[in-house]
PDB file of N, CA and C in Angstrom:
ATOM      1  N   UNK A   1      29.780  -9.233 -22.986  1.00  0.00           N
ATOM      2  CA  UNK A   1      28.994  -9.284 -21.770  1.00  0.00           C
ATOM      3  C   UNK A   1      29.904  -9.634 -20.609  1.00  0.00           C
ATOM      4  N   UNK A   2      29.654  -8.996 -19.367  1.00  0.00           N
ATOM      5  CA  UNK A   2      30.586  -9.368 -18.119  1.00  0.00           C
ATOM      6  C   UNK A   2      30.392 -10.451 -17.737  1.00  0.00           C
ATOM      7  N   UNK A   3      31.455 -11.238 -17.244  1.00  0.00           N
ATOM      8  CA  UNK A   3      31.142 -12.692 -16.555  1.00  0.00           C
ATOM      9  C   UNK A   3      32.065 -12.310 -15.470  1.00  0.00           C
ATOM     10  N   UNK A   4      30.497 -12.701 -13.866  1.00  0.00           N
ATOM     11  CA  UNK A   4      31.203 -12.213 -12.236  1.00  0.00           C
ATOM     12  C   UNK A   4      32.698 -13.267 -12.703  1.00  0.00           C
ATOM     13  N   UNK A   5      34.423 -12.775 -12.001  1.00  0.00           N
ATOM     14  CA  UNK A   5      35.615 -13.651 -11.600  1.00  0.00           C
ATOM     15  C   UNK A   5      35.394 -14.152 -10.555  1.00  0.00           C
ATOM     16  N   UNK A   6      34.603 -14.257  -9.153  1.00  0.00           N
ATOM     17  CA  UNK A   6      34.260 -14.933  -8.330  1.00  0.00           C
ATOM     18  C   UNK A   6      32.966 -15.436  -7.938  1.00  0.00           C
ATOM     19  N   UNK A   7      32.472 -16.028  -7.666  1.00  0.00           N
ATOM     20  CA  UNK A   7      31.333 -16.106  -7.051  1.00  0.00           C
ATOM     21  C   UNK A   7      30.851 -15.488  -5.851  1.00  0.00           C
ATOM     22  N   UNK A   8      29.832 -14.906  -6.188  1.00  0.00           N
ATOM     23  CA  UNK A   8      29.180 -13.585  -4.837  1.00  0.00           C
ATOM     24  C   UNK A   8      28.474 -14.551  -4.092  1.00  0.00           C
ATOM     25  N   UNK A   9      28.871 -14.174  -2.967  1.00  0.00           N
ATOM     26  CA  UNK A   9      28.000 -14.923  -1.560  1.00  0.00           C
ATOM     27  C   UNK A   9      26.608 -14.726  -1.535  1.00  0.00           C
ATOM     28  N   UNK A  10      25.879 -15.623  -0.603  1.00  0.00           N
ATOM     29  CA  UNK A  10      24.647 -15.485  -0.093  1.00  0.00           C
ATOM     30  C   UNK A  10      24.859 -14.049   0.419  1.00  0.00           C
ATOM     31  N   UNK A  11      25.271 -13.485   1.289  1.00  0.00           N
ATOM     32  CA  UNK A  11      25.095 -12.717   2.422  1.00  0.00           C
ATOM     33  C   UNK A  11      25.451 -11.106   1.085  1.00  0.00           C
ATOM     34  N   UNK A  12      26.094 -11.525   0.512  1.00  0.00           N
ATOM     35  CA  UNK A  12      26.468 -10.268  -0.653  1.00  0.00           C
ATOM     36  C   UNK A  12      25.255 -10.130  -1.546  1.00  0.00           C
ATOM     37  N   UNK A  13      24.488 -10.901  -1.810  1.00  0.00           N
ATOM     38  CA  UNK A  13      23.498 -10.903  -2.917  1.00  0.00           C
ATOM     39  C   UNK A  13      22.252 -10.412  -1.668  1.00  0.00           C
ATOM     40  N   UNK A  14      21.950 -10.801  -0.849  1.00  0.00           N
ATOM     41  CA  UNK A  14      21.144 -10.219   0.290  1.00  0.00           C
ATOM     42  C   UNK A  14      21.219  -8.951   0.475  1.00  0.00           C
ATOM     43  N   UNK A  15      22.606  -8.593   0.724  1.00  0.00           N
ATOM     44  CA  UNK A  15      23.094  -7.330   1.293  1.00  0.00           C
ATOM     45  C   UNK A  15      22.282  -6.257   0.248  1.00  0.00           C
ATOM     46  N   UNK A  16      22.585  -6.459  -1.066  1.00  0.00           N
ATOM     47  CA  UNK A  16      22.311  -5.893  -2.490  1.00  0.00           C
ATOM     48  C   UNK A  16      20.930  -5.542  -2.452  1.00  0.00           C
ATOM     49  N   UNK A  17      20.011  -6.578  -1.797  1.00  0.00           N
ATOM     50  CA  UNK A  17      18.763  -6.606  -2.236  1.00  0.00           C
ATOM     51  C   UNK A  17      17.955  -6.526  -0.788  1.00  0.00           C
ATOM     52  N   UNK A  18      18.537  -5.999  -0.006  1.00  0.00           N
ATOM     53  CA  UNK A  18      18.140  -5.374   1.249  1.00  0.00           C
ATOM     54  C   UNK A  18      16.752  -4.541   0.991  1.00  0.00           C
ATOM     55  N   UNK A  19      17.075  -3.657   0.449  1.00  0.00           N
ATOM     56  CA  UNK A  19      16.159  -2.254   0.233  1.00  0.00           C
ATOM     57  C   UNK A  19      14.811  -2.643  -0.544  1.00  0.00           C
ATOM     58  N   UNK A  20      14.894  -3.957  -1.316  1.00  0.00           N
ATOM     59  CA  UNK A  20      13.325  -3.931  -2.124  1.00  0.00           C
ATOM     60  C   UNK A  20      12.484  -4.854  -1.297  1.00  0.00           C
ATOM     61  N   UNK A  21      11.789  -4.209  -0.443  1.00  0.00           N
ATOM     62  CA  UNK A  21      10.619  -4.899   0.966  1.00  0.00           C
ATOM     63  C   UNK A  21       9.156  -4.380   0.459  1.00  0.00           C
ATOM     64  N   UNK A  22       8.632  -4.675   0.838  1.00  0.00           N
ATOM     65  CA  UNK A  22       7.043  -4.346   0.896  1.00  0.00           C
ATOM     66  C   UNK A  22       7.026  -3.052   2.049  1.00  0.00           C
ATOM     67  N   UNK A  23       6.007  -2.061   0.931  1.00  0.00           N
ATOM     68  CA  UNK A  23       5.683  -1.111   2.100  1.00  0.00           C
ATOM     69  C   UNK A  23       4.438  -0.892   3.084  1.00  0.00           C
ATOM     70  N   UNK A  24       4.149  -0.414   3.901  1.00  0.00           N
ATOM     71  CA  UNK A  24       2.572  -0.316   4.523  1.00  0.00           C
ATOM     72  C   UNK A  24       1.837   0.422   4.078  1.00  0.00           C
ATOM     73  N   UNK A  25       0.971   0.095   3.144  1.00  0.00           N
ATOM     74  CA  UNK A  25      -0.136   1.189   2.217  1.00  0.00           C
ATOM     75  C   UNK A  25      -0.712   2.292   3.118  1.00  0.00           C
ATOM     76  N   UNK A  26      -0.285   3.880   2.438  1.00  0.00           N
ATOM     77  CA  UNK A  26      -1.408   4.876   3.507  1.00  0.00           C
ATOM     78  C   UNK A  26      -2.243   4.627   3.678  1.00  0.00           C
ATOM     79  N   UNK A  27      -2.595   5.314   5.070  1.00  0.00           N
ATOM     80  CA  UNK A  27      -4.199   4.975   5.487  1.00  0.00           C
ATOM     81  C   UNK A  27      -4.691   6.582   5.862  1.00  0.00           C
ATOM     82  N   UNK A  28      -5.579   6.780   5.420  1.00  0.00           N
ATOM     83  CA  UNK A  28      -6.116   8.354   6.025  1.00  0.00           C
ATOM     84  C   UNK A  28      -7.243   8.014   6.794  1.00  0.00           C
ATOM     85  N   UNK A  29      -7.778   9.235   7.593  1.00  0.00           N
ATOM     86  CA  UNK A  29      -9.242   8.725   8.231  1.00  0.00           C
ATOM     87  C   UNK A  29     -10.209   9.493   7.498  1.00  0.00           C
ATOM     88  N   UNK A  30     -11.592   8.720   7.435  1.00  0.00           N
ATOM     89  CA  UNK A  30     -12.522   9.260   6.808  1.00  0.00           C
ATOM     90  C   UNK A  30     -12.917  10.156   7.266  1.00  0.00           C
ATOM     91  N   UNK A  31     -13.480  11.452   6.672  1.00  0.00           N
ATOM     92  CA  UNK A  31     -13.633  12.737   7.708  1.00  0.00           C
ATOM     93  C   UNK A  31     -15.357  12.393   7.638  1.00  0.00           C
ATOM     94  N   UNK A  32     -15.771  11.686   7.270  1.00  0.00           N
ATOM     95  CA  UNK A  32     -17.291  11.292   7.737  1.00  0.00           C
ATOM     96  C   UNK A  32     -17.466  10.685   9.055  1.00  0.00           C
ATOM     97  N   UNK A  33     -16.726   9.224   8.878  1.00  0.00           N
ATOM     98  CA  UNK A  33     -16.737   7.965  10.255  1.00  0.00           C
ATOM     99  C   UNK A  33     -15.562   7.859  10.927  1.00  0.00           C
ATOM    100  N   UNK A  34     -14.576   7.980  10.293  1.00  0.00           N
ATOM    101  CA  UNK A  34     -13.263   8.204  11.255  1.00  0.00           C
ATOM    102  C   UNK A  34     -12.858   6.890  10.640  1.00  0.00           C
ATOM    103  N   UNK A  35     -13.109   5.935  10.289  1.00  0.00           N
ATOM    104  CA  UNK A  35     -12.696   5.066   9.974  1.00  0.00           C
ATOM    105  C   UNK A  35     -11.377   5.052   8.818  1.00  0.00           C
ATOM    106  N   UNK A  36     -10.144   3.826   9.129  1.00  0.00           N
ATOM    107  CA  UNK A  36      -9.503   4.170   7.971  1.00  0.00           C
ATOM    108  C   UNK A  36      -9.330   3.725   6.525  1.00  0.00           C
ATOM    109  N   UNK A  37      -8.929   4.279   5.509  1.00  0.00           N
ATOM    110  CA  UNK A  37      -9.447   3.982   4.146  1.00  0.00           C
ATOM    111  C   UNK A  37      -8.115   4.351   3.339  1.00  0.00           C
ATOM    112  N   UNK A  38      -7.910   4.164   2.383  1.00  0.00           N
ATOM    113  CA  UNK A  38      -6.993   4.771   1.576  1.00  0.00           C
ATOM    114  C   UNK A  38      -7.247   6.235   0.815  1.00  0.00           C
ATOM    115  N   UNK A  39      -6.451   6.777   0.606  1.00  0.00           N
ATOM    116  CA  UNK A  39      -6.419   8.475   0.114  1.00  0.00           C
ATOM    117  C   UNK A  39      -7.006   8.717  -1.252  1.00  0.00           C
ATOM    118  N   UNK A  40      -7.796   9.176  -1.658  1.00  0.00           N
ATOM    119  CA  UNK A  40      -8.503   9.221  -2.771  1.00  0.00           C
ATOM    120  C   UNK A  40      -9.570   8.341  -3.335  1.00  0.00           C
ATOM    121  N   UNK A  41      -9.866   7.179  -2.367  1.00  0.00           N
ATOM    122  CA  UNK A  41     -10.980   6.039  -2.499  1.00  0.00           C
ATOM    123  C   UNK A  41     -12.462   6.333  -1.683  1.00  0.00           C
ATOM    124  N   UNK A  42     -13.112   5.771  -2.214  1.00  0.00           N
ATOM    125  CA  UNK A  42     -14.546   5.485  -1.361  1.00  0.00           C
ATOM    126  C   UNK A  42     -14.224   4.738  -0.248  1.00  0.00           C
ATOM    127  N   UNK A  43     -14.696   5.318   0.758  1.00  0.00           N
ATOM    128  CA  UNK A  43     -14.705   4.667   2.066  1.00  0.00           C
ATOM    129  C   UNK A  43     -15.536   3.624   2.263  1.00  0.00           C
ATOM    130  N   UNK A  44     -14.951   2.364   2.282  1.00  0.00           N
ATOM    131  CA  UNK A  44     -15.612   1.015   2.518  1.00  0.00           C
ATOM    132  C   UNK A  44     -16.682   0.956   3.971  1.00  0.00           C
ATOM    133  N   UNK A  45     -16.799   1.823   4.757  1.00  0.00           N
ATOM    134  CA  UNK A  45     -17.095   1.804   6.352  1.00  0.00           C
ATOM    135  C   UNK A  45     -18.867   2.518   5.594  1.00  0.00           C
ATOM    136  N   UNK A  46     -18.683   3.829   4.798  1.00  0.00           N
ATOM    137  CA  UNK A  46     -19.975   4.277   4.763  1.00  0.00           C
ATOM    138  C   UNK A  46     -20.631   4.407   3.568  1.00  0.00           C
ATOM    139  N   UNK A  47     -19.310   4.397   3.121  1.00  0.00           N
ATOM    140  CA  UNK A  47     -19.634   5.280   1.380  1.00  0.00           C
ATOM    141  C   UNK A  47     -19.824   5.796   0.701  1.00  0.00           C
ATOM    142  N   UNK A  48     -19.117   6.978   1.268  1.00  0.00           N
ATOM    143  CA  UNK A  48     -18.887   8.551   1.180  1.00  0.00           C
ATOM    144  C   UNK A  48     -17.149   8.387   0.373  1.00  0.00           C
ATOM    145  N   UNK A  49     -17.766   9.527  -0.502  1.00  0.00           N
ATOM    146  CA  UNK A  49     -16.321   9.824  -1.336  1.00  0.00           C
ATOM    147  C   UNK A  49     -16.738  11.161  -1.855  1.00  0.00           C
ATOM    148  N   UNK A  50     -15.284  12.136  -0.876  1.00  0.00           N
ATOM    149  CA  UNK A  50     -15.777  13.830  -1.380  1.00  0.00           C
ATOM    150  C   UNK A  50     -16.963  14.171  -0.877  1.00  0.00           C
ATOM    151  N   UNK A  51     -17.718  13.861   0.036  1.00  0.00           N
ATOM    152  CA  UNK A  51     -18.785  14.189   0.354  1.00  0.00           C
ATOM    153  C   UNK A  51     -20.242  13.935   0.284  1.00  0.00           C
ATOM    154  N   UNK A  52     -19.855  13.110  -0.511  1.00  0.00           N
ATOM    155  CA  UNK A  52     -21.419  12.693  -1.356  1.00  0.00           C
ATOM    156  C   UNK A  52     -21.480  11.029  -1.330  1.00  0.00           C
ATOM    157  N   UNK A  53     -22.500  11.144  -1.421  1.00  0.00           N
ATOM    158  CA  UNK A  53     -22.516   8.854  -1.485  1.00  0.00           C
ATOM    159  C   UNK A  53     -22.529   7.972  -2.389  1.00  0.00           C
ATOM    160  N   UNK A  54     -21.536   7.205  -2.106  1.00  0.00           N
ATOM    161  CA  UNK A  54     -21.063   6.871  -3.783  1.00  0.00           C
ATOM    162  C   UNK A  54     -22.033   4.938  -3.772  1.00  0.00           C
ATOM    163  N   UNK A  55     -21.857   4.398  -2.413  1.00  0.00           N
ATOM    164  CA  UNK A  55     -22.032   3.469  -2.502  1.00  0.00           C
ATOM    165  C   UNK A  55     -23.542   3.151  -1.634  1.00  0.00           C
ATOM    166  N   UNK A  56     -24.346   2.648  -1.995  1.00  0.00           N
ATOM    167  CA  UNK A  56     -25.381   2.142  -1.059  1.00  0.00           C
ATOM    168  C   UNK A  56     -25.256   2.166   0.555  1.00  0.00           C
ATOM    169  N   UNK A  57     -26.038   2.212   1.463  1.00  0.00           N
ATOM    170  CA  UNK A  57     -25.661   1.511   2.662  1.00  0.00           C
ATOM    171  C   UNK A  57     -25.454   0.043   2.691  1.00  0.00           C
ATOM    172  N   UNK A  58     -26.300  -0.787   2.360  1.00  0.00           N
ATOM    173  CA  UNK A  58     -26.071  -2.462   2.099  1.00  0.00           C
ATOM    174  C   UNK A  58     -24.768  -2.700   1.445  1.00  0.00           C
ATOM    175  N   UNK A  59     -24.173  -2.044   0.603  1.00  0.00           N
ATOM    176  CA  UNK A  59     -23.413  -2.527  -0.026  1.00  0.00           C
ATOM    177  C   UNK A  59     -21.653  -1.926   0.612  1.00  0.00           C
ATOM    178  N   UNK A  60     -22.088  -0.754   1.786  1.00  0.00           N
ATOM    179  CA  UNK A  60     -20.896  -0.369   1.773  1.00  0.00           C
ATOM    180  C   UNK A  60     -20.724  -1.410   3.080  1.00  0.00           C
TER     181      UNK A  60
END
């Protein structure tokens, strides 16, 4: 097994691990309310999914 010959810096182990961030989840608009929702989900605003009503009014 490798063992590091120096010790890697703060700023080197950062540098490395730059790239794994959190991304901003898509958002599409509902083509019912306009409101935005994620791509392939029931729209929380009406509750329409594909066209048809998936969720109550009270409940959406």
């Amino acid at each position: 097994m490798g063992v590091p010959k120096s010790r890697s810096s703060k700023q080197r182990k950062r540098l490395r691990r730059m790239h794994y961030k959190a991304e901003a989840p898509t958002l599409v608009a509902c083509p019912r309310c306009k409101a935005l929702k994620r791509p392939h989900a029931v729209c929380l605003n009406c509750g329409y999914y594909k066209g048809r009503q998936v969720l109550a009014e009270e409940q959406a």
